[in-house]
Protein backbone atom coordinates (compact mmCIF):
# COMPACT_ATOMS: atom_id res chain seq x y z
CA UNK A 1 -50.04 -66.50 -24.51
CA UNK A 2 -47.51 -67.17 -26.75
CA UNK A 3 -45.11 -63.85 -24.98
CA UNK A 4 -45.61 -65.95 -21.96
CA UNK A 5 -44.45 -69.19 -23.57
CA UNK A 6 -41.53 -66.96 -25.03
CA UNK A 7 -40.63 -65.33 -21.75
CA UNK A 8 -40.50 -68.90 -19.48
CA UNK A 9 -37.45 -69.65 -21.63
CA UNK A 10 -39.05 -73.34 -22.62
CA UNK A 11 -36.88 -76.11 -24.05
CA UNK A 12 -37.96 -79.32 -26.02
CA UNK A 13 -37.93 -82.08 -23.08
CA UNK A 14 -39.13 -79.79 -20.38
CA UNK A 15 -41.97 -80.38 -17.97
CA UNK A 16 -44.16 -77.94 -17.35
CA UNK A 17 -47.09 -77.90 -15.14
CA UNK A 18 -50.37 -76.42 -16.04
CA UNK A 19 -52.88 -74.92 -13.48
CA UNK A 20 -56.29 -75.31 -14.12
CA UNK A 21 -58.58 -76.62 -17.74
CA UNK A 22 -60.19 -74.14 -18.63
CA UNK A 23 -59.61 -72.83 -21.79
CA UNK A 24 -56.92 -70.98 -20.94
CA UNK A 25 -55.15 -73.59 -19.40
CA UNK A 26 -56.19 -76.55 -22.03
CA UNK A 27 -54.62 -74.01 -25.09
CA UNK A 28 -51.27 -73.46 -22.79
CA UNK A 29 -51.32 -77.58 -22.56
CA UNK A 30 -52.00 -77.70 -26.67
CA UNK A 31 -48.39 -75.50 -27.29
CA UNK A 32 -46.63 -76.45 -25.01
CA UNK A 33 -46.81 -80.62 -25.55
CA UNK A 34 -46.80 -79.16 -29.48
CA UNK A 35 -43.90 -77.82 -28.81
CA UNK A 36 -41.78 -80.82 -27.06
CA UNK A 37 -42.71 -80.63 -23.18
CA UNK A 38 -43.99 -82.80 -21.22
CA UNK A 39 -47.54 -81.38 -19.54
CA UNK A 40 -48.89 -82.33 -16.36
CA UNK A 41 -52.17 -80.55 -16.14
CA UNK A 42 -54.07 -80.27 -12.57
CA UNK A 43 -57.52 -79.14 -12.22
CA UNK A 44 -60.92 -80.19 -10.15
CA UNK A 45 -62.90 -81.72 -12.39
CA UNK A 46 -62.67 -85.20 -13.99
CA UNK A 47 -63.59 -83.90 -17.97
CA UNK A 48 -61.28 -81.61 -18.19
CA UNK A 49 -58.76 -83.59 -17.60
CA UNK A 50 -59.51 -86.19 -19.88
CA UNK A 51 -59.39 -83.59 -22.36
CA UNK A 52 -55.95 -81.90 -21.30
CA UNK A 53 -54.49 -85.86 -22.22
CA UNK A 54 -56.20 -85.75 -25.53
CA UNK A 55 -54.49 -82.54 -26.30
CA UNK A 56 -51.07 -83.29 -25.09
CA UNK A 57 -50.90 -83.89 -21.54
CA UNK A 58 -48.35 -86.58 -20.43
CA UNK A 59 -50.25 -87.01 -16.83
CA UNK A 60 -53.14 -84.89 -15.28
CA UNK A 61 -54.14 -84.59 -11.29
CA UNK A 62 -57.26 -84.25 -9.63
CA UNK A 63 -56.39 -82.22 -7.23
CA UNK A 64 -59.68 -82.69 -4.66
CA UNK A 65 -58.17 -86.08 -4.97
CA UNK A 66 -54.49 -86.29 -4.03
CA UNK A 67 -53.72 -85.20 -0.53
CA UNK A 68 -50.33 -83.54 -1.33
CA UNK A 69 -50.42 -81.74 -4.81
CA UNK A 70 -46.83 -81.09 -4.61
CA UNK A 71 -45.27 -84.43 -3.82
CA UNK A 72 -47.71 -85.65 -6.62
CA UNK A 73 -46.02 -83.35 -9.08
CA UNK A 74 -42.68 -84.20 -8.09
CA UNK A 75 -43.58 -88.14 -8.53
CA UNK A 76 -44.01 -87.45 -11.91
CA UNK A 77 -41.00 -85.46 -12.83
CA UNK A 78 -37.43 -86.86 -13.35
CA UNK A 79 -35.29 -87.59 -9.99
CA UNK A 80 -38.17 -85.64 -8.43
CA UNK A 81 -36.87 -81.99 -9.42
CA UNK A 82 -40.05 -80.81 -9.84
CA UNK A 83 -41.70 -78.85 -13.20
CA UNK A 84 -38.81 -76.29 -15.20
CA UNK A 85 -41.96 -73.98 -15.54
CA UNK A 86 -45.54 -73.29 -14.29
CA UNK A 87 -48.43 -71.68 -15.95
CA UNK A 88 -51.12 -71.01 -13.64
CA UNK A 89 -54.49 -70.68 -15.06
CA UNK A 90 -56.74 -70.98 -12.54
CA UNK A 91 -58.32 -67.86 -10.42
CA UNK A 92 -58.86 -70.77 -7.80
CA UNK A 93 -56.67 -70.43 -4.39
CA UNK A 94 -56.10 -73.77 -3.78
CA UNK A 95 -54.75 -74.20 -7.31
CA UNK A 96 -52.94 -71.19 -7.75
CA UNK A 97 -51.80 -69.78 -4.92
CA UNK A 98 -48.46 -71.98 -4.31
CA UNK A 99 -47.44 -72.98 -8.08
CA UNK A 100 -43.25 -72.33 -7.11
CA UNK A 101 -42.82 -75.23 -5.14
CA UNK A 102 -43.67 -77.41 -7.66
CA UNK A 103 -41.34 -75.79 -9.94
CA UNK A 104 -37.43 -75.27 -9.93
CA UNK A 105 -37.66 -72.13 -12.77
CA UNK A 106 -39.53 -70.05 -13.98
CA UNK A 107 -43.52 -69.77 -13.53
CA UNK A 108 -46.17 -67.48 -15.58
């Protein structure tokens, strides 16, 4: 985990979206808000949600609730640019299988 945060190159005042809540995903959200980013967590379930926001998260998305995933993400990042990184945590297709467009670097 923490070679991955090392390898996307992360800056204080990135974004960075998170895929899934699991636990995976909820102690990516934990280190990277820790360490200055802003974390915009998606996942399918309500709970773990609330908890990505109690551990960092500047926004979260229900994703069986937006229509367009992407656009949502890009709503919530300045001048719409999208996330500077992606960590996908999720072995769920919808969820993981198009992180990049959300993104405009890197992705893990």
């Amino acid at each position: 985990m923490l070679r991955g945060i090392h390898e996307m190159e992360v800056r204080t005042g990135d974004t960075a979206v998170v895929i899934g809540c699991g636990p995976i995903g909820l102690k990516y959200v934990r280190m990277l808000s820790r360490r200055g980013l802003r974390v915009i967590a998606l996942a399918r379930r309500v709970a773990p949600l609330e908890v990505a926001r109690r551990m960092g998260a500047v926004a979260t998305i229900n994703v069986t609730q937006v229509r367009d995933v992407v656009a949502a993400v890009r709503n919530l990042t300045e001048d719409g640019r999208g996330a500077d990184s992606v960590v996908e945590a999720a072995a769920i297709p919808p969820l993981g299988s198009k992180p990049w467009p959300w993104s405009g670097a890197a992705a893990w």
